[in-house]
Protein backbone atom coordinates (compact mmCIF):
# COMPACT_ATOMS: atom_id res chain seq x y z
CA UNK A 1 94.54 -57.61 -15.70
CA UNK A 2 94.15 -60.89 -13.47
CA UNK A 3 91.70 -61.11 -11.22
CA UNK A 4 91.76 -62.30 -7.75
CA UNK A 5 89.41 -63.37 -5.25
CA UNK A 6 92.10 -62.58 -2.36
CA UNK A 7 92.77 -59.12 -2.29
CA UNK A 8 94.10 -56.54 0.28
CA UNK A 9 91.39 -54.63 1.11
CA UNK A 10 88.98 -57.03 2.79
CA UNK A 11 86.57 -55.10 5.20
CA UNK A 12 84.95 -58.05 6.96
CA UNK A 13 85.08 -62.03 7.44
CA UNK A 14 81.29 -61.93 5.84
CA UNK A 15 82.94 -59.76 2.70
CA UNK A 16 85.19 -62.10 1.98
CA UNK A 17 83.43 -64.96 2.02
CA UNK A 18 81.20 -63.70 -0.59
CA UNK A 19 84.13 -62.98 -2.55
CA UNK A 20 85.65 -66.17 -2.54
CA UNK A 21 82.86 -68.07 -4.25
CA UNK A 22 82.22 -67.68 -7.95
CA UNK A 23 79.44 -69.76 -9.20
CA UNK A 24 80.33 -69.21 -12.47
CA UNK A 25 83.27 -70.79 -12.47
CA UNK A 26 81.53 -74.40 -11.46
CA UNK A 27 78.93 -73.90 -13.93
CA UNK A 28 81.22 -75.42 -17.07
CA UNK A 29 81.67 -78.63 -15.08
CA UNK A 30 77.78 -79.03 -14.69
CA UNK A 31 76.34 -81.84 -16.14
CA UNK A 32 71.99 -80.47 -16.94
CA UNK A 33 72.52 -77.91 -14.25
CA UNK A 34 73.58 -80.78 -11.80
CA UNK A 35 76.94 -82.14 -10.23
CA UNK A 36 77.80 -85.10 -10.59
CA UNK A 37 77.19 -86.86 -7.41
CA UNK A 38 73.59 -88.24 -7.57
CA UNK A 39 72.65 -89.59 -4.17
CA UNK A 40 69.85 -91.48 -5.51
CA UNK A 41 71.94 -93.72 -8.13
CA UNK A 42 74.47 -94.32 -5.10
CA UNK A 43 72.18 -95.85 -2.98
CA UNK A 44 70.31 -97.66 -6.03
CA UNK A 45 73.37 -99.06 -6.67
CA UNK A 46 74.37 -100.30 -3.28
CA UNK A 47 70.76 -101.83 -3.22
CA UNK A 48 70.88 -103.28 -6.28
CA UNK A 49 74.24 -104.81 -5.71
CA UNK A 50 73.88 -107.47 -2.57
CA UNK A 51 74.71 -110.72 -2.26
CA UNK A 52 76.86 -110.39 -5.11
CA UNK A 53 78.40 -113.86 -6.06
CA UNK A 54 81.77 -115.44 -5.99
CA UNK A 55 82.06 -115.46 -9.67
CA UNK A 56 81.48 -111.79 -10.24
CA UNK A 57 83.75 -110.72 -7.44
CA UNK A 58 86.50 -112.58 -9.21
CA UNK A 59 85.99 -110.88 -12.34
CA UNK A 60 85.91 -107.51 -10.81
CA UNK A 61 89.28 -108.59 -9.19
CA UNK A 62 90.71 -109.83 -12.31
CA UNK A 63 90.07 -106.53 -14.27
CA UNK A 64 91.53 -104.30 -11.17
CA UNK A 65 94.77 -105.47 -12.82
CA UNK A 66 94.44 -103.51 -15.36
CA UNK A 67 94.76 -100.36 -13.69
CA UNK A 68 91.89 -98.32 -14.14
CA UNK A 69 89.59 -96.52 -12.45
CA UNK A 70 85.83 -99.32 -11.29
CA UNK A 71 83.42 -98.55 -12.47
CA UNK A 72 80.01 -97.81 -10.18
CA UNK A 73 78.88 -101.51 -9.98
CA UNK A 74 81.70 -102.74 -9.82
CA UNK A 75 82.37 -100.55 -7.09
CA UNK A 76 79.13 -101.26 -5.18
CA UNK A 77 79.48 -105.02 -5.64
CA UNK A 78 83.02 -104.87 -3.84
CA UNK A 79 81.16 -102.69 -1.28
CA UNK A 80 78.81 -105.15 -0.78
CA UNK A 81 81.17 -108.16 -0.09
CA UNK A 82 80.51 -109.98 3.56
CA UNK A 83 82.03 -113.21 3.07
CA UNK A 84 84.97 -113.79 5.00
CA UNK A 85 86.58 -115.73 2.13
CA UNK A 86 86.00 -113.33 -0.45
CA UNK A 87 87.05 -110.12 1.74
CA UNK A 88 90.36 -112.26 2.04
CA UNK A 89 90.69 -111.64 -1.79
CA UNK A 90 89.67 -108.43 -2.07
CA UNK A 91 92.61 -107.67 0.84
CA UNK A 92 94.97 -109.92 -1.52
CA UNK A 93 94.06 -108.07 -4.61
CA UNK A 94 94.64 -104.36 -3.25
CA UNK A 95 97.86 -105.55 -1.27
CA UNK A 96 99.37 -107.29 -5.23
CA UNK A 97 97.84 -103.63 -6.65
CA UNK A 98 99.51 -102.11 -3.94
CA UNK A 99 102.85 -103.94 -5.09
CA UNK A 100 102.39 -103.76 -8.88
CA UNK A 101 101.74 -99.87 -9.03
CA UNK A 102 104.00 -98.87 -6.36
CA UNK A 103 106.29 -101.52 -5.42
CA UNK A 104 107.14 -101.86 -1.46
CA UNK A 105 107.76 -98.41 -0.95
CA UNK A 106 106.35 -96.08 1.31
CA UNK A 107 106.13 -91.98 1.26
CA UNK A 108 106.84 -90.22 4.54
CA UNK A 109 105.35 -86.48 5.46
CA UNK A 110 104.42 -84.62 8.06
CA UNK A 111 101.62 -81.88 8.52
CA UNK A 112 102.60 -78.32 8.90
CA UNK A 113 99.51 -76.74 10.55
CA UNK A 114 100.19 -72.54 9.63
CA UNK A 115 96.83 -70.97 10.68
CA UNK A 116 93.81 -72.21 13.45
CA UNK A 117 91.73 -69.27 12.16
CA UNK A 118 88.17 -70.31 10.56
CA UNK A 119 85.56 -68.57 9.12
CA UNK A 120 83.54 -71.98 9.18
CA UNK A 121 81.04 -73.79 11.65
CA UNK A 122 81.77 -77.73 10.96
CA UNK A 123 79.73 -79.02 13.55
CA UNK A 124 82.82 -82.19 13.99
CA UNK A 125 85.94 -79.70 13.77
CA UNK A 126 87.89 -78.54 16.45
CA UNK A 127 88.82 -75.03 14.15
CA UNK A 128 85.42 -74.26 13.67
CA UNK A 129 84.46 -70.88 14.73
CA UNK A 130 82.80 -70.87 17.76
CA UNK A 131 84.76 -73.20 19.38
CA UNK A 132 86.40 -71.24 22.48
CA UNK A 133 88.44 -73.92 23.72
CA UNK A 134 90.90 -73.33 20.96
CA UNK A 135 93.41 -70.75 20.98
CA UNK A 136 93.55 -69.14 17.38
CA UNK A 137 96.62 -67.44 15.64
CA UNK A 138 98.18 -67.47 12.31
CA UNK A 139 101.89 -68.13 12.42
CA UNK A 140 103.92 -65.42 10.91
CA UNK A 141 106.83 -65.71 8.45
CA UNK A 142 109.43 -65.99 11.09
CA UNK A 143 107.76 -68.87 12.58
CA UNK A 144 106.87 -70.68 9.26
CA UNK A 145 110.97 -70.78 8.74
CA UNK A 146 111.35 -71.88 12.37
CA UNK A 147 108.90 -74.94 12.39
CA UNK A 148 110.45 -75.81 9.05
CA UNK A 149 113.57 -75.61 10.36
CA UNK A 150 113.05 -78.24 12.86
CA UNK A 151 111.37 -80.10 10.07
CA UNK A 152 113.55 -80.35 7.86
CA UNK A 153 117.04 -80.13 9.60
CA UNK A 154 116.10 -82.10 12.89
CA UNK A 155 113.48 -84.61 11.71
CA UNK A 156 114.71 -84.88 8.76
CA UNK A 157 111.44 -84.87 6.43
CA UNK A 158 111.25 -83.75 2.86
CA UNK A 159 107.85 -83.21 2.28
CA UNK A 160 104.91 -81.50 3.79
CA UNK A 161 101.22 -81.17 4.02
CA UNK A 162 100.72 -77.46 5.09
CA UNK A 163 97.26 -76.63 6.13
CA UNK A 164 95.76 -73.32 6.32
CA UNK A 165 92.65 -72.19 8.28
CA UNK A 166 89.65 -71.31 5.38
CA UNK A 167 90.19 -67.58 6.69
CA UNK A 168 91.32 -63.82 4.99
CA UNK A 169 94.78 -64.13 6.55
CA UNK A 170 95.66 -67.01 5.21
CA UNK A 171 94.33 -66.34 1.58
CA UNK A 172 96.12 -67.25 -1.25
CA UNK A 173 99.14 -64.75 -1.20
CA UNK A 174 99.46 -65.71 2.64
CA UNK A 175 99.86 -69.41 1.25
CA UNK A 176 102.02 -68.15 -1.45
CA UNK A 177 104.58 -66.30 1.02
CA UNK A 178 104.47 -69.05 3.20
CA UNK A 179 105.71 -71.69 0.59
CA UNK A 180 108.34 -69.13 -0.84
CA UNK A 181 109.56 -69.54 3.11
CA UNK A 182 109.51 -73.40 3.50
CA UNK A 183 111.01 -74.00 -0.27
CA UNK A 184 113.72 -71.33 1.53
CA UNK A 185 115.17 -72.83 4.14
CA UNK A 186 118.68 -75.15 3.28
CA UNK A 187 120.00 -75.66 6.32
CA UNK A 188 123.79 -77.81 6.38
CA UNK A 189 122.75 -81.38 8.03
CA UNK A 190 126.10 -83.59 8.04
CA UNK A 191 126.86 -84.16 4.44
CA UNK A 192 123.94 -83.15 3.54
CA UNK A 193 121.08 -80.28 3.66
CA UNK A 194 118.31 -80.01 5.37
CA UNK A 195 115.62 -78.90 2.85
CA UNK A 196 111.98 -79.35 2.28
CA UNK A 197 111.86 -80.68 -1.61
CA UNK A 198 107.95 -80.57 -1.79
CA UNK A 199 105.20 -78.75 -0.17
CA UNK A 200 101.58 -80.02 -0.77
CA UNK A 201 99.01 -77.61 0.41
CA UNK A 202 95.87 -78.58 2.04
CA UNK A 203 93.57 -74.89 2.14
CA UNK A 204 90.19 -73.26 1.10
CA UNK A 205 88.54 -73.64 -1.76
CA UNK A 206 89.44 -70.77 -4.26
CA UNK A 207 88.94 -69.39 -7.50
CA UNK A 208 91.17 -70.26 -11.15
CA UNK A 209 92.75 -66.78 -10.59
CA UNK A 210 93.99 -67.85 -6.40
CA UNK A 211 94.71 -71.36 -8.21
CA UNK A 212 97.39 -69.74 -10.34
CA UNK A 213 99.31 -67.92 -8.02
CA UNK A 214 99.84 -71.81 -5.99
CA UNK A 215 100.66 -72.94 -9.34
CA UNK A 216 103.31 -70.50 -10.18
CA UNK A 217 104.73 -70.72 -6.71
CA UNK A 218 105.74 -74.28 -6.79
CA UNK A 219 102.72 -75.71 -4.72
CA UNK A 220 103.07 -79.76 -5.14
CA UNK A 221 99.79 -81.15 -4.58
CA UNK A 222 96.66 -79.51 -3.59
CA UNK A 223 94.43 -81.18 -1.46
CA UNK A 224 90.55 -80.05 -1.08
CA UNK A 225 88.64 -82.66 0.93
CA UNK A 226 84.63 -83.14 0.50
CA UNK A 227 84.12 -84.31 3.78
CA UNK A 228 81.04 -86.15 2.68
CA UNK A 229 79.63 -86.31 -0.73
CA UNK A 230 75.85 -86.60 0.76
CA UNK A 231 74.17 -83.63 -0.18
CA UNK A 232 72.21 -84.25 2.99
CA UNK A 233 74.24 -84.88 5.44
CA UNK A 234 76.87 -82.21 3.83
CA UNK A 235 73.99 -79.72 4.80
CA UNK A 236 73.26 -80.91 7.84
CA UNK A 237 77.09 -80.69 9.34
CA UNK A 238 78.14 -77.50 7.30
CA UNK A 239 76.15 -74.64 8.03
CA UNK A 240 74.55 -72.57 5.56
CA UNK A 241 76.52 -68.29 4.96
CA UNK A 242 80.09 -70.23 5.76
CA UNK A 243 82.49 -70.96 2.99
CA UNK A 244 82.51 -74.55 3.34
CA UNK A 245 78.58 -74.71 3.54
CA UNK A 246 78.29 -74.32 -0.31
CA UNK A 247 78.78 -77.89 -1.41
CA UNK A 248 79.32 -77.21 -5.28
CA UNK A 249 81.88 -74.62 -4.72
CA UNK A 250 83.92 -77.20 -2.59
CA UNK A 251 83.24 -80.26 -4.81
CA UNK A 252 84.49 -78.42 -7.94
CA UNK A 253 87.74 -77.09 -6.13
CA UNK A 254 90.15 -79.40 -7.31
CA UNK A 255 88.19 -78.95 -11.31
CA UNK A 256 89.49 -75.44 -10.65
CA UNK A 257 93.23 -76.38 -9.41
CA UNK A 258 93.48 -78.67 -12.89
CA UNK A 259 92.19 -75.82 -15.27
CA UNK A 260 94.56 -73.41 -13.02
CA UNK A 261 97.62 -75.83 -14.43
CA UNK A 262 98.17 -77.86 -11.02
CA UNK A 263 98.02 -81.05 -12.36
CA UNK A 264 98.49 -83.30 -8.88
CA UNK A 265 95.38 -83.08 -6.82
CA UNK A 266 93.77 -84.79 -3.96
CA UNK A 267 90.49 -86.26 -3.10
CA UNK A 268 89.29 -87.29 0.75
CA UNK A 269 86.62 -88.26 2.55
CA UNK A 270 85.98 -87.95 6.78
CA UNK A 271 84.61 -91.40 7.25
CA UNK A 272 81.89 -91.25 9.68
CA UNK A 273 79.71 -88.34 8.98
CA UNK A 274 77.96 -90.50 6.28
CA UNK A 275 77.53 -93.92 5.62
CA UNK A 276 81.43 -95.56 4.54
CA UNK A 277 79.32 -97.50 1.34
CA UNK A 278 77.96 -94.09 -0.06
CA UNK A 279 81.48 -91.99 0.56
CA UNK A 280 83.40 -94.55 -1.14
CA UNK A 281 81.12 -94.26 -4.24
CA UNK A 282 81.99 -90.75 -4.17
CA UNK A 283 85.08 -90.54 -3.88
CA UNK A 284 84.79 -93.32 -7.05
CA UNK A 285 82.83 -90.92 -8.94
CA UNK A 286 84.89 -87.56 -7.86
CA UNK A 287 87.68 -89.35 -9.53
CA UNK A 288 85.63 -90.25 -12.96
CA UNK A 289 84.34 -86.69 -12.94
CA UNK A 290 87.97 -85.32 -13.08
CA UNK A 291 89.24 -88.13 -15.62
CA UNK A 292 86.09 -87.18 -17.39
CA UNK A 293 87.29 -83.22 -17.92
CA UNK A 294 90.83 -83.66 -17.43
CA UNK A 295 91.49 -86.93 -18.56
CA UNK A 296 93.42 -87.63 -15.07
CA UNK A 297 92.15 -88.59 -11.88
CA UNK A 298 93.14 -87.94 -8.32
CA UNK A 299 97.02 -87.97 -7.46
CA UNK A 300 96.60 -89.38 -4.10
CA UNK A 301 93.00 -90.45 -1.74
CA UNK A 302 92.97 -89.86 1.86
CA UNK A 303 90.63 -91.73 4.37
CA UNK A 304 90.80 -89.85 7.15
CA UNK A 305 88.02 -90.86 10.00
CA UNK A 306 86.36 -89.16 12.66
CA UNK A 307 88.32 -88.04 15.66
CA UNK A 308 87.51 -86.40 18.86
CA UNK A 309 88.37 -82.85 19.29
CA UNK A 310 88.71 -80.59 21.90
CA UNK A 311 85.21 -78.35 23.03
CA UNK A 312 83.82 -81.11 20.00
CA UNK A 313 80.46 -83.17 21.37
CA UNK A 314 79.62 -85.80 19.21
CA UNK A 315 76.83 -87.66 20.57
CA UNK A 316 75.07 -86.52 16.73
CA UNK A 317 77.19 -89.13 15.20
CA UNK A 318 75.37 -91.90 13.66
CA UNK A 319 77.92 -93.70 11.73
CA UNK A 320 81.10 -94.06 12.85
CA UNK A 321 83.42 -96.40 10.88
CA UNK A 322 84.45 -99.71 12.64
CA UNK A 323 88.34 -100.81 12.33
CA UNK A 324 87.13 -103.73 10.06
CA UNK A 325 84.93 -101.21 8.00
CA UNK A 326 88.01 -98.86 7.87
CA UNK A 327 90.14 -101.67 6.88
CA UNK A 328 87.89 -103.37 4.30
CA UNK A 329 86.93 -99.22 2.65
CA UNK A 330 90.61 -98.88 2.35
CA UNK A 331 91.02 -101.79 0.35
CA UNK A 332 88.05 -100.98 -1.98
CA UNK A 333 90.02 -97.93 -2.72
CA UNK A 334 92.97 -99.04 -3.57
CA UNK A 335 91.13 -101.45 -6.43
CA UNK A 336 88.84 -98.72 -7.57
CA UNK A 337 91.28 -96.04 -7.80
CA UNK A 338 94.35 -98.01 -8.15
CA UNK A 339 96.56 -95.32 -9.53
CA UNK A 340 96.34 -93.02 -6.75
CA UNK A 341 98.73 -93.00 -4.02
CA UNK A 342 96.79 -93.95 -1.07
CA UNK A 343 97.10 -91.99 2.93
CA UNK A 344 96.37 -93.17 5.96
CA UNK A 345 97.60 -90.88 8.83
CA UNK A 346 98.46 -90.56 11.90
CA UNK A 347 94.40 -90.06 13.36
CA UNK A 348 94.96 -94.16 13.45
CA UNK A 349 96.57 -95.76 15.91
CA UNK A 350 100.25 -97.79 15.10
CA UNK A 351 98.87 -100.90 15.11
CA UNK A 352 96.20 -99.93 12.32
CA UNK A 353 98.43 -98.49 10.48
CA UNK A 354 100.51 -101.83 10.19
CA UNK A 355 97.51 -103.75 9.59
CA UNK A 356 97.22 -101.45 6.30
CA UNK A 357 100.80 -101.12 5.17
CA UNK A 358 100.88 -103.66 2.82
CA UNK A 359 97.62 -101.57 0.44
CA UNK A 360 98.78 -98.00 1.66
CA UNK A 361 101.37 -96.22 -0.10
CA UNK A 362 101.65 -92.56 2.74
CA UNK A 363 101.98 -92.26 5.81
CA UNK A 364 102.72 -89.16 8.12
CA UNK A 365 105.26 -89.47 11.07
CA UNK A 366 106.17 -87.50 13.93
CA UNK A 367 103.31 -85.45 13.50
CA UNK A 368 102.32 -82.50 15.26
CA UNK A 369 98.98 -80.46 14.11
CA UNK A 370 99.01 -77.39 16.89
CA UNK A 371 100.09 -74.31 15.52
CA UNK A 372 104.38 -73.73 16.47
CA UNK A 373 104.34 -76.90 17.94
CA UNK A 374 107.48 -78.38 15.98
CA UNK A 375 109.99 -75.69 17.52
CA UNK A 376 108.51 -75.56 20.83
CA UNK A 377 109.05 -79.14 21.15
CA UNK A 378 112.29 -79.44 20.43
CA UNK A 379 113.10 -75.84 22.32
CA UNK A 380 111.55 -77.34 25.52
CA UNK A 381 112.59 -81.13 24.79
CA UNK A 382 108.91 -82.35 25.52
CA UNK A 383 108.98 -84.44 22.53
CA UNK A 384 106.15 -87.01 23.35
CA UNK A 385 103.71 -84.46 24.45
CA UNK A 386 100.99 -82.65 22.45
CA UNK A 387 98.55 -79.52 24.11
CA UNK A 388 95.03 -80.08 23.26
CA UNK A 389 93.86 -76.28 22.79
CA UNK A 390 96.27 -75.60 19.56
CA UNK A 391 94.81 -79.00 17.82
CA UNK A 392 92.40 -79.72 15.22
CA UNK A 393 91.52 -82.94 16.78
CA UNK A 394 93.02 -86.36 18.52
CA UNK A 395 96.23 -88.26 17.02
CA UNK A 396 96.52 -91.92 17.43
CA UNK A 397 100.72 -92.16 16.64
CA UNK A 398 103.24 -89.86 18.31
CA UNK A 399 106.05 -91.68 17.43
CA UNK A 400 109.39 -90.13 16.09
CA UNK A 401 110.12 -90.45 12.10
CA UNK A 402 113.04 -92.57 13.04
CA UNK A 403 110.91 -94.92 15.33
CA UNK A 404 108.64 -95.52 11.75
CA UNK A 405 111.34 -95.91 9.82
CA UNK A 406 112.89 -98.52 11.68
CA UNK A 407 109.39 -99.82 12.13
CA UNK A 408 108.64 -100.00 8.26
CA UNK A 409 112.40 -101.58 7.31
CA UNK A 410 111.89 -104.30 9.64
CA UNK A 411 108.41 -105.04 7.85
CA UNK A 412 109.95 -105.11 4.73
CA UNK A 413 109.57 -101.43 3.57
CA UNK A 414 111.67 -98.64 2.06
CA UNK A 415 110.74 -95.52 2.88
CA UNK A 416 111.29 -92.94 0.11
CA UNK A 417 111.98 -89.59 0.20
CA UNK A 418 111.81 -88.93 -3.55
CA UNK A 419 110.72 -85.90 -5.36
CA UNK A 420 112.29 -86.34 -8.44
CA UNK A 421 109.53 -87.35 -10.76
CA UNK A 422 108.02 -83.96 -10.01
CA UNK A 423 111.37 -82.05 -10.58
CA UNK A 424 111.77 -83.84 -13.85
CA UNK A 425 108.33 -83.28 -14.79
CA UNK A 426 106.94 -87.08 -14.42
CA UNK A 427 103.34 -85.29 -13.11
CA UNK A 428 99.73 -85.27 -14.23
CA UNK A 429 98.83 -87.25 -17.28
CA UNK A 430 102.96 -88.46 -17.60
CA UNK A 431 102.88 -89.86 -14.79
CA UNK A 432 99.60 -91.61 -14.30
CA UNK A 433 100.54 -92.98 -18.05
CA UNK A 434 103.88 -94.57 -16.47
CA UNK A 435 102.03 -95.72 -12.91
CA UNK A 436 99.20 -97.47 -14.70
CA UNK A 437 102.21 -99.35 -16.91
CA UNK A 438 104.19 -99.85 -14.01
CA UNK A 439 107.18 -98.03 -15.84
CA UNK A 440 107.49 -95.16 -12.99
CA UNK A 441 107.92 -97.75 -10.41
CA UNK A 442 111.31 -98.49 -12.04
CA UNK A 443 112.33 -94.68 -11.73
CA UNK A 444 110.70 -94.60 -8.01
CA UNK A 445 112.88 -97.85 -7.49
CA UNK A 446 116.25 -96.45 -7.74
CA UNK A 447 115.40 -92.98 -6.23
CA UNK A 448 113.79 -94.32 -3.42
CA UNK A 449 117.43 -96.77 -2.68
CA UNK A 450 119.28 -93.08 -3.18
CA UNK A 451 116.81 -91.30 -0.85
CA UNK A 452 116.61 -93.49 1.95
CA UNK A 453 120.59 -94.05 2.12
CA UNK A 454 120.74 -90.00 1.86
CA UNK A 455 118.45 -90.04 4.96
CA UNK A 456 119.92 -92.30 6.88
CA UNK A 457 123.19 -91.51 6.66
CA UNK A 458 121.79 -87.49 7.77
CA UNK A 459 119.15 -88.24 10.63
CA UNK A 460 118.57 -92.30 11.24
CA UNK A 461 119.95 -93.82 14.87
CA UNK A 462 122.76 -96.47 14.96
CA UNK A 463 119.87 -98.79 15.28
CA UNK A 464 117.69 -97.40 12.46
CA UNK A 465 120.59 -96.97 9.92
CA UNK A 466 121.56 -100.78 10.40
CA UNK A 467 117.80 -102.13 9.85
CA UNK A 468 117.71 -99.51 6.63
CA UNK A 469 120.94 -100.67 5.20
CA UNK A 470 119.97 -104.19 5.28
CA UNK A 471 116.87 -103.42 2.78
CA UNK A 472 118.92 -101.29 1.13
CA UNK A 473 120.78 -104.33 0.07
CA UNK A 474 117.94 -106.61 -0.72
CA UNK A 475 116.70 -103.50 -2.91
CA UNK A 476 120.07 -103.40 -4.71
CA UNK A 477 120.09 -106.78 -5.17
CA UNK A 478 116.64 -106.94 -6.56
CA UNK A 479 117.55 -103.98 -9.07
CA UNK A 480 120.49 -106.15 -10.48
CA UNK A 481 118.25 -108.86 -10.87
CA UNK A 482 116.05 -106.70 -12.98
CA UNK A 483 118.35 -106.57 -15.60
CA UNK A 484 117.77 -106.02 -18.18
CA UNK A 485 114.53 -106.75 -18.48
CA UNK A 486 113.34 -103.74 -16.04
CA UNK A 487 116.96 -101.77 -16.62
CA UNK A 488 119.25 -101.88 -18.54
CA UNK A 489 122.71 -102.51 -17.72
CA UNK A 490 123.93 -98.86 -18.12
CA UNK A 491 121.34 -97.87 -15.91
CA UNK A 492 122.33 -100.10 -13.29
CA UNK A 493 125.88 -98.74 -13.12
CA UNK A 494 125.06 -95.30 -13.03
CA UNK A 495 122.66 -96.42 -10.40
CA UNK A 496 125.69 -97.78 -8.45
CA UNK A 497 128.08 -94.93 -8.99
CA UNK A 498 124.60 -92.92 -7.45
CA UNK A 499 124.66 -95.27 -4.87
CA UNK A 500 128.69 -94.94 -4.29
CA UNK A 501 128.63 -91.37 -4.65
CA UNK A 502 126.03 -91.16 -1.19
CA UNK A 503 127.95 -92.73 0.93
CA UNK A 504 130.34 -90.87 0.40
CA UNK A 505 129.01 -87.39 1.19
CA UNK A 506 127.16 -86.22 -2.60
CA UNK A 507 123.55 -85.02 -2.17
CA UNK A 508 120.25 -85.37 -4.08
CA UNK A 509 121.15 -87.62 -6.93
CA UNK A 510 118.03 -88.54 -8.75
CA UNK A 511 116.94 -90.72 -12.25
């Protein structure tokens, strides 16, 4: 019989806790009865790597074509850059990285916040548990539908990030239901149907056993952020008898998700509790362990940073990230881990985001993070306006998806709503194999033309679906130019016939 560390007969908060966390299952990953970040080597390295020269840089730079994961001093040397000239090339690099792994597309989303319920104490989050300027429910099934409902059939996104309060009623059969729900609604839009095609899950920690019932549900990818790999300051911010105070069982999270069979998994760091240089190394290394055991690394890295939060002080905080800091981390990561799709959300504001568009390859868009806030919106038409007391924390972008859109085609962009490489099984190791060759940009290519045409002809303005139709065109062009050294020339009319068939009313056409 399986086990489970959720259950239905959980007599306290405290109980339940204690169930979730099984050392035993970390203690395979161990390396000498240790983990594998070792704060000691990190900052050896960033000392040891200052001042490093022009000609090294260039070679690090040169290799990051290759696509594959830095190594540490490579890492720390990049880290270590301050010359104006050379930080130009490291932006150069990561935006032609950017361009060779994942062409000019960008991935839209939007967060789907189910539960503001928290057994934890994070001494930065707005959730955490004594926090009494936060009103704290979990939404029930009939509200899941409804907020995807308004997601998916007046928005018009395909793809979520649901997050779930670490908390007993929203365990790992609450997450379960909840996805069964969203994958549920198809709901008529115009020609098309409104439908939510993936749904990533951002939640507790749990055990292989919880892992397996989010595999067998359909979960896309799970996300399990560190916060901060310092053991330290970890400690210090996360306190001790919570859930997220044990810092193994949290680091080893997303080992667990890849032995459980999910195969797309997550990595993130909240820049500002520790110091950028030392989190980037860690996120470096969190990726290494996982190739290391799994022989695949992180689907996508977020870089979220600190934001302020309602009933949050944070006069504690010693290092907060700068924008130029921000910028300059994000393009580290998109050399050292140059695989990974890389998120920046909507905690920034617009015109941070733009500065960044050229390395990023995610973005979220017309965002809302209080719990039922998606229907009430658009039930009360205050569509601009977001109540403090059901948020996490602060958002720097309220605009509408159609607003980005238009934002990102006039910047050069296509915005993809593809899902089809998952559907046809291009995931884990596959599709790493075909990023780090550049091959899956060629599927991602044509899908994301198909995708973006489906959208626009369902939800985009007048002025939206004229700015989207003229990359459209420049992508078309661009694919016929490709042939047939990218595809071949059967390829390129069934692409057209696709195309054709779009227009003219057909639905989720995919190579």
């Amino acid at each position: 019989m399986q086990t489970t560390c959720s259950g239905e007969n959980k007599t306290s908060v405290k109980d339940w806790v204690q169930a979730q966390i099984k050392e035993e299952e970390n203690e395979k990953y161990l390396i000498d009865g240790k983990d594998f970040i070792d704060d000691e080597k990190i900052n050896n390295l960033l000392e040891a790597n200052q001042n490093p020269s022009k000609e090294k840089i260039r070679e690090i730079l040169k290799k990051a074509f290759d696509i594959k994961l830095l190594s540490d001093e490579d890492t720390a040397c990049l880290l270590n850059v301050t010359d104006p000239e050379l930080k130009e090339e490291v932006f150069e690099t990561a935006k032609q990285i950017k361009y060779k792994v994942y062409d000019n597309r960008i991935v839209t989303f939007a967060p789907l916040y189910l539960g503001s319920k928290c057994v934890n104490n994070c001494k930065y989050c707005g959730f955490r548990a004594s926090n009494a300027s936060v009103k704290r429910r979990v939404l029930s099934m009939e509200e899941v539908k409804k907020e995807t409902e308004v997601l998916a059939t007046k928005i018009g996104h395909k793809r979520l990030v649901v997050v779930y309060g670490e908390h007993p009623e929203t365990d790992a059969d609450y997450i379960v239901d909840s996805m069964k729900t969203i994958y549920g609604v198809k709901e008529k839009v115009k020609d098309g149907c409104g439908e939510i095609r993936r749904v990533n899950v951002n939640a507790a920690p749990m055990c292989v056993a919880d892992m397996k019932k989010l595999h067998e549900a359909g979960i896309g990818t799970f996300q399990v952020f560190q916060e901060t790999y310092n053991h330290e300051i970890y400690k210090q911010v996360h306190p001790e008898g919570t859930l997220k105070g044990n810092y193994r069982w949290r680091l080893y999270a997303l080992h667990r998700a890849m032995e459980a069979g999910i195969d797309d998994v997550a990595i993130g760091t909240l820049f500002g509790l520790s110091n950028w240089k030392f989190d980037v190394m860690g996120m470096v290394a969190h990726a290494r362990d996982l190739e290391r055991n799994f022989g695949l690394g992180p689907h996508t890295v977020s870089v979220p940073r600190l934001e302020p939060a309602v009933g949050t002080e944070f006069d504690w905080v010693k290092n907060w990230v700068s924008d130029d800091d921000f910028r300059y981390l994000v393009a580290v990561l998109r050399i050292a881990i140059p695989y990974a799709g890389l998120i920046v959300t909507n905690r920034e504001k617009p015109e941070m985001i733009r500065s960044l568009i050229d390395i990023i390859t995610q973005r979220d868009a017309d965002s809302r993070i209080g719990l039922g806030s998606y229907s009430e919106a658009y039930e009360s038409g205050e569509l601009t306006t977001q109540k403090e007391d059901k948020q996490q924390f602060m958002l720097g972008d309220n605009r509408s998806l159609d607003e980005i859109i238009c934002e990102l085609a006039d910047l050069g962009h296509i915005v993809s709503f593809c899902t089809a490489g998952y559907r046809c099984g291009r995931t884990g190791k596959k599709i790493m194999t075909l990023l780090e060759s550049g091959r899956e940009g060629c599927f991602c290519k044509l899908n994301a033309v198909l995708t973006f045409q489906e959208w626009l002809e369902d939800f985009a303005s007048e002025k939206t679906k004229q700015i989207g139709e003229k990359i459209i065109q420049k992508e078309i062009e661009e694919i016929k130019q490709r042939v047939p050294q990218d595809f071949s020339e059967n390829v390129y009319e069934h692409f057209i016939k696709a195309y054709e068939k779009i227009i003219n009313g057909e639905r989720d056409l995919y190579f």
